[in-house]
C-alpha atoms as a PDB file:
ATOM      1  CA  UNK A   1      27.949  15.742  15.846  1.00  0.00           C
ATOM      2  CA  UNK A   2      28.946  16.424  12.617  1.00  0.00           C
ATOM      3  CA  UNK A   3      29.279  12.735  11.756  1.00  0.00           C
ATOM      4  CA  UNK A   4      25.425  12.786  12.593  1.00  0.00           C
ATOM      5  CA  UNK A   5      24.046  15.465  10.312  1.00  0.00           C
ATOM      6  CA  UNK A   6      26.277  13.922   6.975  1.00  0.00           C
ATOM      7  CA  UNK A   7      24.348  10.718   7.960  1.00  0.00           C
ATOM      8  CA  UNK A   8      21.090  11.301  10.001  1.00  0.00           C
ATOM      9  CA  UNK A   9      20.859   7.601  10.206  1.00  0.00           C
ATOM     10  CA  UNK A  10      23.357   7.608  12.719  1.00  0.00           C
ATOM     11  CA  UNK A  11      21.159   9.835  14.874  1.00  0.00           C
ATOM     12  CA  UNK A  12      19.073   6.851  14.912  1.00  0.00           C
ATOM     13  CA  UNK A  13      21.777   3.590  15.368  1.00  0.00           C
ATOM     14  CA  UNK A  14      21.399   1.604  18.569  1.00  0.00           C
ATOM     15  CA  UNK A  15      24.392   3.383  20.303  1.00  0.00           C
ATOM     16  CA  UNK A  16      22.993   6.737  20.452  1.00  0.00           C
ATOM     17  CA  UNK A  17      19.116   5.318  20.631  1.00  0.00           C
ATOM     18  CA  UNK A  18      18.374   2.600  22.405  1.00  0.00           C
ATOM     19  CA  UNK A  19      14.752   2.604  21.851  1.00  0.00           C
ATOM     20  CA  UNK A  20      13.309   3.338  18.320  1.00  0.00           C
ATOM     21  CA  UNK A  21       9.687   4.042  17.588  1.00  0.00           C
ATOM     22  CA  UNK A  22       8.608   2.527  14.015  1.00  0.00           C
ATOM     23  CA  UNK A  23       5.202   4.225  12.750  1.00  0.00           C
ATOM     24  CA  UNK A  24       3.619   2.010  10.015  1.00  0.00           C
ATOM     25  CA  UNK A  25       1.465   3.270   7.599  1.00  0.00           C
ATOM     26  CA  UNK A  26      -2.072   1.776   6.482  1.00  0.00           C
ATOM     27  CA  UNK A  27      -1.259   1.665   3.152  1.00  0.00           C
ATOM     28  CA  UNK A  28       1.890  -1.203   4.011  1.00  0.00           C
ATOM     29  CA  UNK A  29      -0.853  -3.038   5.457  1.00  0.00           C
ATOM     30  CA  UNK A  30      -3.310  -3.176   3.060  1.00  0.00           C
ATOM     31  CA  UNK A  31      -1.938  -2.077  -0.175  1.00  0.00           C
ATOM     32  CA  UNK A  32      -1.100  -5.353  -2.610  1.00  0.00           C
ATOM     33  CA  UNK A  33       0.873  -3.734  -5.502  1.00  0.00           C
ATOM     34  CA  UNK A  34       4.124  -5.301  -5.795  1.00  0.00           C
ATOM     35  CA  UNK A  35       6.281  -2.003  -5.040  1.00  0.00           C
ATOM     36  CA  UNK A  36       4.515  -1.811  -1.562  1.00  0.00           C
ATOM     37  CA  UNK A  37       5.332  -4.731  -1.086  1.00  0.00           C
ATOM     38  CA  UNK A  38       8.822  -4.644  -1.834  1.00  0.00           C
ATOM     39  CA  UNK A  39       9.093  -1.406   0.531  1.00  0.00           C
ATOM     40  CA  UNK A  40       7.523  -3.121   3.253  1.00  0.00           C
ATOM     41  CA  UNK A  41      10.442  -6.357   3.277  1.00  0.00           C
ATOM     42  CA  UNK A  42      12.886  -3.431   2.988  1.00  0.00           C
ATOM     43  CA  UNK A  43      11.716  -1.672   5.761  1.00  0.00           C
ATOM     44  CA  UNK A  44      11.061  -4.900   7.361  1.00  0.00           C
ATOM     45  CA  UNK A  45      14.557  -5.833   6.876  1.00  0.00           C
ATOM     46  CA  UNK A  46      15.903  -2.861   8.351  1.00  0.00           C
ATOM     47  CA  UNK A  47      13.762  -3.300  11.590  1.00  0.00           C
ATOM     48  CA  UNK A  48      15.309  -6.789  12.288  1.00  0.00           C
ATOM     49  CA  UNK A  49      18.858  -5.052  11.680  1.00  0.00           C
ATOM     50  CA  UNK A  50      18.542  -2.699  14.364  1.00  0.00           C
ATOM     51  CA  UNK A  51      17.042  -5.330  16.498  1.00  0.00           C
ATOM     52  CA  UNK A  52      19.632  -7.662  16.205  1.00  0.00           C
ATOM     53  CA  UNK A  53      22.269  -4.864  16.760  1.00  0.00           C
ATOM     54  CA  UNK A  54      20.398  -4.738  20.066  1.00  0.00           C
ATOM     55  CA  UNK A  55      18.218  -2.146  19.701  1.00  0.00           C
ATOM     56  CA  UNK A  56      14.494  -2.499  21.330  1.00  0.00           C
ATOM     57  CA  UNK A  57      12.129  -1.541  18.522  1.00  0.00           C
ATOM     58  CA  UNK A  58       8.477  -0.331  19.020  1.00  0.00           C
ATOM     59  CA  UNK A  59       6.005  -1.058  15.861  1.00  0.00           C
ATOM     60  CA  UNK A  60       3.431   1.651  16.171  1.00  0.00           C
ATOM     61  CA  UNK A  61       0.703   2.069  13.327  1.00  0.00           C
ATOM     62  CA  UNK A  62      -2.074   3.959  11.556  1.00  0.00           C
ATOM     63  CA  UNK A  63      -3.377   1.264   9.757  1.00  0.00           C
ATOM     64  CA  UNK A  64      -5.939  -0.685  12.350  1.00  0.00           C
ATOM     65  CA  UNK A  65      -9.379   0.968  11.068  1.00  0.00           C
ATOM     66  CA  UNK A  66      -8.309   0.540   6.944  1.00  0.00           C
ATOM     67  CA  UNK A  67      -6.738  -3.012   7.958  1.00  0.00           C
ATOM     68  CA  UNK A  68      -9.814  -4.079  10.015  1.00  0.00           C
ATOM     69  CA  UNK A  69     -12.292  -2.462   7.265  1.00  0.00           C
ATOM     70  CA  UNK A  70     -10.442  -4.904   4.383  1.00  0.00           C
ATOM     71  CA  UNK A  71     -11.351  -8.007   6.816  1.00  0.00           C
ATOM     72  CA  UNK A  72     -14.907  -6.691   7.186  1.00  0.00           C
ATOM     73  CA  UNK A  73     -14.989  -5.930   3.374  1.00  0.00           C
ATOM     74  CA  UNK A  74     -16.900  -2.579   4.776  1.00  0.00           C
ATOM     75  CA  UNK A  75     -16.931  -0.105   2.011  1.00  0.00           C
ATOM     76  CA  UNK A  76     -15.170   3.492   2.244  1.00  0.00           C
ATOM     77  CA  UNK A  77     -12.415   2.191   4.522  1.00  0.00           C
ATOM     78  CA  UNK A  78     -14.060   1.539   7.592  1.00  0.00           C
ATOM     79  CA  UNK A  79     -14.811   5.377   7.188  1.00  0.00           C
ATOM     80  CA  UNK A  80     -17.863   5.398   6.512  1.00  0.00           C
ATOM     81  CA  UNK A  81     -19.677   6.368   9.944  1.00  0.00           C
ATOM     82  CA  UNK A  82     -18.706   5.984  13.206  1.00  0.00           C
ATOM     83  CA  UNK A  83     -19.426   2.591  13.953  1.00  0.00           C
ATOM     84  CA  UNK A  84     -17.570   1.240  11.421  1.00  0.00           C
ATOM     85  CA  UNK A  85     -14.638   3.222  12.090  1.00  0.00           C
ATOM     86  CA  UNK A  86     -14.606   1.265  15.539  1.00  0.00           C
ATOM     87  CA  UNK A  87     -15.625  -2.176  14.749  1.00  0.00           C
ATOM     88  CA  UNK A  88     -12.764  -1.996  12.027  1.00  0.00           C
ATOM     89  CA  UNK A  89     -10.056  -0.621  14.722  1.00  0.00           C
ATOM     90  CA  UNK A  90     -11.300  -3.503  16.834  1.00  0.00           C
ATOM     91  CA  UNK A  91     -10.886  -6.414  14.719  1.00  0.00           C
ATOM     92  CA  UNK A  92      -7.476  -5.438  13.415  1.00  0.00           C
ATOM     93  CA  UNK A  93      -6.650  -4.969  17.067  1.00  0.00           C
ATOM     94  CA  UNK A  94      -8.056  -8.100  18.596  1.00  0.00           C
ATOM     95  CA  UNK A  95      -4.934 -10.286  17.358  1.00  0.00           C
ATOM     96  CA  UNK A  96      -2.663  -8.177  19.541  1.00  0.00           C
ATOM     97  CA  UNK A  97      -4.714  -8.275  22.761  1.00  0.00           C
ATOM     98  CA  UNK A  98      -5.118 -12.247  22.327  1.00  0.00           C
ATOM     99  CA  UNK A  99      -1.312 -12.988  21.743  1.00  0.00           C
ATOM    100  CA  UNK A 100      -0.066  -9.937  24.295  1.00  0.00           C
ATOM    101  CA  UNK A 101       3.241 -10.582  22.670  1.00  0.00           C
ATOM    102  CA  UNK A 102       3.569  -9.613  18.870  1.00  0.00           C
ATOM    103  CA  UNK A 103       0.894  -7.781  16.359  1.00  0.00           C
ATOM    104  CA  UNK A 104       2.424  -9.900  13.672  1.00  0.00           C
ATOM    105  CA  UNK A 105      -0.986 -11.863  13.653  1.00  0.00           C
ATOM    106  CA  UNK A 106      -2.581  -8.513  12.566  1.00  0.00           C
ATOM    107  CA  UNK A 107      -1.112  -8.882   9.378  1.00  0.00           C
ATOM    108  CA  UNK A 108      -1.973 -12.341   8.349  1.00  0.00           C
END
């Protein structure tokens, strides 16, 4: 245990977790500066670590109503009233329903 709180990654390595639960923020979605970017192929990099270490990794996210609103080009975010708060969650979420599989169309 002590191992564990000098590195809390090691709570986290695919020995002692078997399952890991990624939440994504909207702003590595939609944000297009270069140091988002950069953070997202880091973090991106790390995922594909852990999953070829055999860990199962589960991409969970925040971003479907801002990601969904930049495809619309709806103003405010998608945030604007109600309705576009759910048409914009619905687009961004359609890819992942159609392919069943991987969200990585969702992206694109």
């Amino acid at each position: 245990m002590a191992a564990a709180l000098s590195d809390p990654a090691a709570l986290f390595s695919p020995a002692a977790c078997p399952r890991l639960v990624v939440k994504i923020g909207s702003s590595l979605l939609v944000d297009r500066r270069a140091d988002t970017a950069r953070m997202a192929r880091r973090r991106l990099g790390e995922i594909a670590e852990r999953q070829r270490a055999g860990q199962r990794i589960i991409i969970v996210s925040s971003g479907s109503i801002a990601l969904g609103a930049k495809r619309l080009g709806l103003d405010k975010g998608g945030r604007a009233n109600l309705e576009d708060a759910q048409a914009s969650a619905a687009v961004a979420r359609s890819p992942c329903r159609i392919s069943g599989k991987s969200c990585s169309a969702a992206s694109s």
